[in-house]
Protein backbone atom coordinates (compact mmCIF):
# COMPACT_ATOMS: atom_id res chain seq x y z
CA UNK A 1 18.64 30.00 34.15
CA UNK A 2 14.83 30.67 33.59
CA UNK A 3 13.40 33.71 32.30
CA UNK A 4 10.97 32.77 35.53
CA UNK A 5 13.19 33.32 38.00
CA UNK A 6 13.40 36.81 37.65
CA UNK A 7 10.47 37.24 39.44
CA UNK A 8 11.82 35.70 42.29
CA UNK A 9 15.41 36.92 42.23
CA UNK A 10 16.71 39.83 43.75
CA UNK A 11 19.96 42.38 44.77
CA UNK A 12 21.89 40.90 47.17
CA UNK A 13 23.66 43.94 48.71
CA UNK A 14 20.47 46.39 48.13
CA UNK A 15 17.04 44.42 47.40
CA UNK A 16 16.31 46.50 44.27
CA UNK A 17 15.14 44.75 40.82
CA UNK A 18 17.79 42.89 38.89
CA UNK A 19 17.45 43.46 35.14
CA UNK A 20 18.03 40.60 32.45
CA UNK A 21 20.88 40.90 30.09
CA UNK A 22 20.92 37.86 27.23
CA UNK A 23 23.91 36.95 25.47
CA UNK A 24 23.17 33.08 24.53
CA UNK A 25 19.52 32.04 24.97
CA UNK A 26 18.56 28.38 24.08
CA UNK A 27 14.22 27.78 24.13
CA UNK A 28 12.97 29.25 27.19
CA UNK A 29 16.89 28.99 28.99
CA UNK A 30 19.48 31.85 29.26
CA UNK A 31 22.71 30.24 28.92
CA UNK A 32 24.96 33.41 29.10
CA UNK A 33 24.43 36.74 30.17
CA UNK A 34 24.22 38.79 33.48
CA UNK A 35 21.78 40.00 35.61
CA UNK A 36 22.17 44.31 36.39
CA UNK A 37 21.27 45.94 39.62
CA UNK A 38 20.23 49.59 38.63
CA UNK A 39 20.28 50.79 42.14
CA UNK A 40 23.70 49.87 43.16
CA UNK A 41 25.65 49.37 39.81
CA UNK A 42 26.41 45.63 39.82
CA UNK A 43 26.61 43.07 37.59
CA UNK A 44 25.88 39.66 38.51
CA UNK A 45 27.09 36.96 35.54
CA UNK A 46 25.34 33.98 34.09
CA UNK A 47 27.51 31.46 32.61
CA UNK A 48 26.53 28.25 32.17
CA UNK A 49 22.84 28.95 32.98
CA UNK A 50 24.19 29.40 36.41
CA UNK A 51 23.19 32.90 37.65
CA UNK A 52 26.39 34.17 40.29
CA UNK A 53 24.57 36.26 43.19
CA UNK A 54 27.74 36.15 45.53
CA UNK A 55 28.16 39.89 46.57
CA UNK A 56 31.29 41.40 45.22
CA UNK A 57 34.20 41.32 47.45
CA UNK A 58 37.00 44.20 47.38
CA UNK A 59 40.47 42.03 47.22
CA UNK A 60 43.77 44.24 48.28
């Protein structure tokens, strides 16, 4: 994922900013790492470079 597309991305469940958490970073690409709604609590993750904005699901 591109340190760009932060601009761009948001919450899913509430709208509110999604802060940038790096673990692996190659050039100008996060490779690992998750993206952290303050509003609502919830991690997205970012594995691969792929950012995963699916909404959190409750299984029983």
């Amino acid at each position: 994922m591109r340190r760009s597309l932060l601009d761009i991305l948001c919450c899913p469940v509430c709208k509110g900013d999604l802060d940038l958490r790096v673990d692996e970073e190659t050039g100008d690409d996060i490779v690992e790492g998750s993206l952290w709604c303050a509003a609502c609590g919830v991690a997205y993750p970012i594995k691969e470079g792929i950012p995963n904005l699916l909404p959190q699901t409750d299984k029983d």
